[in-house]
PDB file of N, CA and C in Angstrom:
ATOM      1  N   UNK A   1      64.201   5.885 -99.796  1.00  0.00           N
ATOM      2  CA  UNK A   1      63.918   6.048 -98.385  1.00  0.00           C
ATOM      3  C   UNK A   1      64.081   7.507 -97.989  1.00  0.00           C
ATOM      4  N   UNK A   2      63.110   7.615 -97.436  1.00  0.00           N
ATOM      5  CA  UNK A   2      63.702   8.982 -96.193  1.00  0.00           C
ATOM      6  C   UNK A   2      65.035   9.744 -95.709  1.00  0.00           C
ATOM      7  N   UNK A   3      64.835  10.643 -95.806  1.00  0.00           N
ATOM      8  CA  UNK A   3      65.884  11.373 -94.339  1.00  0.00           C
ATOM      9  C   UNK A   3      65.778  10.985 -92.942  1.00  0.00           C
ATOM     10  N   UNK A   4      66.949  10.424 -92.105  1.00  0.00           N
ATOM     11  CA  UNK A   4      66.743  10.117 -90.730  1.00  0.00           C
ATOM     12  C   UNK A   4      66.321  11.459 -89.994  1.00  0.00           C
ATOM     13  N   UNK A   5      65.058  11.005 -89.330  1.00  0.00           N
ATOM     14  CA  UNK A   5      64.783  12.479 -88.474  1.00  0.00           C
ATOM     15  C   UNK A   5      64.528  12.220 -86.795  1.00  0.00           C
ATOM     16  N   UNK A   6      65.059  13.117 -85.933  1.00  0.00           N
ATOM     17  CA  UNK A   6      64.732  13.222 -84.368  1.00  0.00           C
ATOM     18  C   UNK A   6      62.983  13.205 -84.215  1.00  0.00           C
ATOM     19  N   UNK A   7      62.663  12.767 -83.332  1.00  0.00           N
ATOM     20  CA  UNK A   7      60.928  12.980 -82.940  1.00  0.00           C
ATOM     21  C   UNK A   7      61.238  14.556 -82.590  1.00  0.00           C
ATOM     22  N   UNK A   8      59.878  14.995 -82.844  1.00  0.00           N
ATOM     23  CA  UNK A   8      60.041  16.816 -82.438  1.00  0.00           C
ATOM     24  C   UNK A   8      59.878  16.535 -80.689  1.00  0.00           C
ATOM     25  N   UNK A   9      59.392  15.864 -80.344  1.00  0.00           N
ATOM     26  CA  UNK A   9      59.958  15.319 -78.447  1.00  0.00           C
ATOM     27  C   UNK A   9      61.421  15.876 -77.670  1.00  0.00           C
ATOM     28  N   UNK A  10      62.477  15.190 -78.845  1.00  0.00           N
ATOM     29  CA  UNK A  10      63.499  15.736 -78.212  1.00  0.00           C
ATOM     30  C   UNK A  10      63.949  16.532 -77.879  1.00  0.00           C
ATOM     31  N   UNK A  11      63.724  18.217 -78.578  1.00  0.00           N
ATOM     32  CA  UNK A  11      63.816  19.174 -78.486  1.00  0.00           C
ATOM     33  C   UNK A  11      65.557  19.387 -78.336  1.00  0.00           C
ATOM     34  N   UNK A  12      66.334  19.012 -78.951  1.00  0.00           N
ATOM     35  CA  UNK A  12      67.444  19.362 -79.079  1.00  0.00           C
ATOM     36  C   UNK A  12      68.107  18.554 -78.192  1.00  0.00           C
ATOM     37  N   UNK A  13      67.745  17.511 -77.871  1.00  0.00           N
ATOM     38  CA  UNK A  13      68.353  16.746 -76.763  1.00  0.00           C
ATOM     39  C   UNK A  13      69.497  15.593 -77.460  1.00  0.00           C
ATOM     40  N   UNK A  14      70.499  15.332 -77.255  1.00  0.00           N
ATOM     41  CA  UNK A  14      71.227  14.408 -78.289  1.00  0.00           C
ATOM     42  C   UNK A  14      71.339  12.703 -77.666  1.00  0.00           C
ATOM     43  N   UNK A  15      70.626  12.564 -76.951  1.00  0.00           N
ATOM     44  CA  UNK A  15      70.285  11.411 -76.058  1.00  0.00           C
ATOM     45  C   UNK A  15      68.907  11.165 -76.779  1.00  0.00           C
ATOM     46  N   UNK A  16      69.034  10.500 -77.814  1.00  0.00           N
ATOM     47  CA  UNK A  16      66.947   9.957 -78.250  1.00  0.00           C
ATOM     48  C   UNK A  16      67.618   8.899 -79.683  1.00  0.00           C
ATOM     49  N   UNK A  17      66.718   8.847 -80.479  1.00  0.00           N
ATOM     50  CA  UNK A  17      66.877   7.725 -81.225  1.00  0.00           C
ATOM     51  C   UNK A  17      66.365   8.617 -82.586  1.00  0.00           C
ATOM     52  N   UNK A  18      66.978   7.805 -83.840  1.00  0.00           N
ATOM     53  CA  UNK A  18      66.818   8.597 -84.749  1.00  0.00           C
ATOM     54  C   UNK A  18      65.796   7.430 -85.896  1.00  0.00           C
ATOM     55  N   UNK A  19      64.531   7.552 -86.501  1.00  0.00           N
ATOM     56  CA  UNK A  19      63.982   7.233 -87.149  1.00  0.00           C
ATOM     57  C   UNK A  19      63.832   7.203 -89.332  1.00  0.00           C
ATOM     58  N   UNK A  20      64.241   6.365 -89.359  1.00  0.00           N
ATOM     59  CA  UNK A  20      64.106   6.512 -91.557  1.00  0.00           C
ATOM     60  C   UNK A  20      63.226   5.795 -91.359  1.00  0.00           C
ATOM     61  N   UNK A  21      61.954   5.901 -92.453  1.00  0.00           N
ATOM     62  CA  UNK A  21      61.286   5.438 -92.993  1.00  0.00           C
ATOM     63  C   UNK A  21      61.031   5.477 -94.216  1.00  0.00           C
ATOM     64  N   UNK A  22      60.667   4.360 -94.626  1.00  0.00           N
ATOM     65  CA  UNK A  22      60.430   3.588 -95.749  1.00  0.00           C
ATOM     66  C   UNK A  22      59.431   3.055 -96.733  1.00  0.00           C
ATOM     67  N   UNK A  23      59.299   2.357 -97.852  1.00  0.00           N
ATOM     68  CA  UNK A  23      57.855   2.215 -98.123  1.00  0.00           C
ATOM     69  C   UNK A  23      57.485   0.486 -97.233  1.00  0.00           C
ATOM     70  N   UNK A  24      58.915   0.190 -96.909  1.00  0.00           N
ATOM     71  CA  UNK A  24      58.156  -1.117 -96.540  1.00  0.00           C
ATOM     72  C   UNK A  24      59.259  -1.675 -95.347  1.00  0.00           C
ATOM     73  N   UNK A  25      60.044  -0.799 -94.618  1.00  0.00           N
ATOM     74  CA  UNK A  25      60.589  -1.098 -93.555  1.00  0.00           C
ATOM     75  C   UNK A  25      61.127   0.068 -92.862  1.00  0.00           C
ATOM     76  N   UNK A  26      61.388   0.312 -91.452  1.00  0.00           N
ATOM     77  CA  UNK A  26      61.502   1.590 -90.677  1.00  0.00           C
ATOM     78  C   UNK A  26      62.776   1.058 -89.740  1.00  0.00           C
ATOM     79  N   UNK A  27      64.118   2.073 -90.487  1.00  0.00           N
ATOM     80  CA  UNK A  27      65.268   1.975 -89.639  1.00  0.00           C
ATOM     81  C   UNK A  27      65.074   2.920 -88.424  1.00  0.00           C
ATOM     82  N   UNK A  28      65.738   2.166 -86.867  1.00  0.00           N
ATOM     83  CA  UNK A  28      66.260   3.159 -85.606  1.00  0.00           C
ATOM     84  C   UNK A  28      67.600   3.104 -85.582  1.00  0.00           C
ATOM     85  N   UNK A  29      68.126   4.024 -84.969  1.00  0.00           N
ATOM     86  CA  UNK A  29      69.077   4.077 -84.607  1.00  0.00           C
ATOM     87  C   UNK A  29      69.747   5.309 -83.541  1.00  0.00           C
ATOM     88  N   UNK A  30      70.308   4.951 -82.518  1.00  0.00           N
ATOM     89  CA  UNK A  30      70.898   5.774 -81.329  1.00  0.00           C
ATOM     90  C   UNK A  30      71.657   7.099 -82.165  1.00  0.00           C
ATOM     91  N   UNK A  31      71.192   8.254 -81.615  1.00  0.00           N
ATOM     92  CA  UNK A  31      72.319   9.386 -82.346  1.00  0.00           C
ATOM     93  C   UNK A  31      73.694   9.574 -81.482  1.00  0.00           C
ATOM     94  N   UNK A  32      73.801   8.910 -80.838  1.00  0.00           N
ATOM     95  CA  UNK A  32      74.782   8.823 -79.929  1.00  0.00           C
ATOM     96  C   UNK A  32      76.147   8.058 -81.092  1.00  0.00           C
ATOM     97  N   UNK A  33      75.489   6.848 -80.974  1.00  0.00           N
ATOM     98  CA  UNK A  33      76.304   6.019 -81.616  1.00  0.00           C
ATOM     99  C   UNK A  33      75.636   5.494 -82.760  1.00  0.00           C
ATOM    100  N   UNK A  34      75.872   6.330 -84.115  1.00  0.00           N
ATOM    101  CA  UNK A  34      75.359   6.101 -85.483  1.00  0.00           C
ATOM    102  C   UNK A  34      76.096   5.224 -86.301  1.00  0.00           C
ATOM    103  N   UNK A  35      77.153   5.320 -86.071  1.00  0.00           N
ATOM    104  CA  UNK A  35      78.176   4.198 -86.609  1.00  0.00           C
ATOM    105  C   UNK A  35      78.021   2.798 -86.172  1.00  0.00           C
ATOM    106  N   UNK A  36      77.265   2.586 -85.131  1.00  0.00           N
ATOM    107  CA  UNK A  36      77.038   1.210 -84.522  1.00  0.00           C
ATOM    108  C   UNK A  36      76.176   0.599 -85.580  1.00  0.00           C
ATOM    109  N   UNK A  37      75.188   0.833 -86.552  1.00  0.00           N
ATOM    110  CA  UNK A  37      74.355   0.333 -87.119  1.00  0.00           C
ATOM    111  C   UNK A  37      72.778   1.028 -86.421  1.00  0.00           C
ATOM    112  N   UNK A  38      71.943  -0.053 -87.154  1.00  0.00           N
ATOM    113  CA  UNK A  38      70.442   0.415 -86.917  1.00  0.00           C
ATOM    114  C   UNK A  38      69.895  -0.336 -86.509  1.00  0.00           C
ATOM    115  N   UNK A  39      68.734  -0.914 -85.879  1.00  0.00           N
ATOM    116  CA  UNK A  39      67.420  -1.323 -86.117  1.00  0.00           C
ATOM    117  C   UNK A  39      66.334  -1.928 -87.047  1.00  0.00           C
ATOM    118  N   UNK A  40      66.136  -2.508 -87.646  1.00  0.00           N
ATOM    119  CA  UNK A  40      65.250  -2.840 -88.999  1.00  0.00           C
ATOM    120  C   UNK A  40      63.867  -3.322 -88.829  1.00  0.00           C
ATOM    121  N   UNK A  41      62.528  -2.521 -88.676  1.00  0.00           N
ATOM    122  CA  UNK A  41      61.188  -3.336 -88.714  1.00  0.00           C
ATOM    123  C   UNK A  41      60.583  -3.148 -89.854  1.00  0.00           C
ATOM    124  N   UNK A  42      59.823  -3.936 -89.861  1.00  0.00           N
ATOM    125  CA  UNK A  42      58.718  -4.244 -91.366  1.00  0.00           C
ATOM    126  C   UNK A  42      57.751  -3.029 -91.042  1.00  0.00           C
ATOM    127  N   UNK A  43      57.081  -2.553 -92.192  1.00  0.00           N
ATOM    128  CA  UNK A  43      55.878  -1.774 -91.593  1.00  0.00           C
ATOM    129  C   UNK A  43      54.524  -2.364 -90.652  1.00  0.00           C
ATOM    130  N   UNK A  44      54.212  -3.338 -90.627  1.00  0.00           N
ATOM    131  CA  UNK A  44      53.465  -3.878 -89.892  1.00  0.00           C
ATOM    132  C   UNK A  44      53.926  -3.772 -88.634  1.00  0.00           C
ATOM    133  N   UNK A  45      55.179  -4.266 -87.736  1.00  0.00           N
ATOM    134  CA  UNK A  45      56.022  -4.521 -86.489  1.00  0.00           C
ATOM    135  C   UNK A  45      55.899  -3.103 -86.125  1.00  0.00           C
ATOM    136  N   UNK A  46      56.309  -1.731 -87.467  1.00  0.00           N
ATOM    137  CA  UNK A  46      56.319  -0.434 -86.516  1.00  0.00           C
ATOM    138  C   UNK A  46      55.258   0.132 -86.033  1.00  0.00           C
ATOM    139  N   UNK A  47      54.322  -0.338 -87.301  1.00  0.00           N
ATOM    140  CA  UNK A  47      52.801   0.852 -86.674  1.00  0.00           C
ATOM    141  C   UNK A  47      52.202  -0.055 -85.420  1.00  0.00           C
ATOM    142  N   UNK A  48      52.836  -1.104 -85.086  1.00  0.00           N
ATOM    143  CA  UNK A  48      51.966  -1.980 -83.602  1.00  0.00           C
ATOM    144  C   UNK A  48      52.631  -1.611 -82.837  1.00  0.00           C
ATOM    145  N   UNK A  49      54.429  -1.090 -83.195  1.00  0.00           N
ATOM    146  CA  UNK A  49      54.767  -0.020 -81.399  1.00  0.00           C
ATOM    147  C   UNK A  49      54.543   0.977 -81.738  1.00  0.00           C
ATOM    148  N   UNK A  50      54.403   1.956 -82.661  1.00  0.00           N
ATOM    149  CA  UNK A  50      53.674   2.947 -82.655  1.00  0.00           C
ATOM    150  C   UNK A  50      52.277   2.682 -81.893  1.00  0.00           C
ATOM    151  N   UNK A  51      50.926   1.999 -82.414  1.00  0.00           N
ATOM    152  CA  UNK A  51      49.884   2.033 -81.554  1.00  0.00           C
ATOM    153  C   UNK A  51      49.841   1.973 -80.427  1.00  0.00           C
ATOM    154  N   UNK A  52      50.676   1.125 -79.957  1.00  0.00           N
ATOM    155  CA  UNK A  52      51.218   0.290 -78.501  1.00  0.00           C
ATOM    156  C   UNK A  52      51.291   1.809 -78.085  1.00  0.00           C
ATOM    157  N   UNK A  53      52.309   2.541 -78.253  1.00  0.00           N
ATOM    158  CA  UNK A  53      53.096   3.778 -77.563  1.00  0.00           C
ATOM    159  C   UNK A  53      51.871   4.701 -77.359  1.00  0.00           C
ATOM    160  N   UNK A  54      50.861   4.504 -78.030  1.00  0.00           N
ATOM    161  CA  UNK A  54      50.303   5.925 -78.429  1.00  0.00           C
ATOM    162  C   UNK A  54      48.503   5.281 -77.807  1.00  0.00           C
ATOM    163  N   UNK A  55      48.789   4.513 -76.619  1.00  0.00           N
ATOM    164  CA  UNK A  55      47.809   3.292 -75.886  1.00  0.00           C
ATOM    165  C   UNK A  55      46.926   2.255 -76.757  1.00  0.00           C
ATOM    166  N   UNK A  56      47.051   2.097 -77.929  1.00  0.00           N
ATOM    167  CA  UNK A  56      45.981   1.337 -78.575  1.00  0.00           C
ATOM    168  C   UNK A  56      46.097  -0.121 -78.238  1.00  0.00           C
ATOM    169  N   UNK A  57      46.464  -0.390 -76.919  1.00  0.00           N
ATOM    170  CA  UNK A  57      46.408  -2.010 -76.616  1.00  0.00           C
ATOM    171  C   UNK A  57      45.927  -1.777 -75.095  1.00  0.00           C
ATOM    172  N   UNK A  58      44.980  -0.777 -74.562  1.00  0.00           N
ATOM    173  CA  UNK A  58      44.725  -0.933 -73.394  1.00  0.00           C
ATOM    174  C   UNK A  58      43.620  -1.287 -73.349  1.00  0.00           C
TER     175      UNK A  58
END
C-alpha cells in the first residue's frame, strides 16, 4: 500500500482527512485523530465518491 497523503486542497491546514491507497481498498482517516483508526472502501465504493465529488451524478 501507499503512503497516507493530505489532498494538495488543504494547503497546510491540519483540519482535513488523510487518504492510503491501495490496489484494492482506500483507507481515510482524520489527521486530527490518527490513533482513532480509519475508514475502509473497496475500489469500486471510492471512485463513485470520487465521481460523485467531482459532479458525475448530475
Amino acid at each position: 500500500m501507499n503512503e497516507w497523503r493530505k489532498s494538495s486542497y488543504s494547503q497546510g491546514e491540519t483540519s482535513c482527512v488523510e487518504v492510503k491507497e491501495g490496489s484494492h481498498s482506500v483507507l481515510v482517516r482524520d489527521t486530527q485523530n490518527r490513533d482513532l483508526g480509519h475508514l475502509s472502501f473497496n475500489a469500486s465504493e471510492w471512485a463513485s465518491f470520487v465521481r460523485d465529488l467531482k459532479g458525475g451524478d448530475q
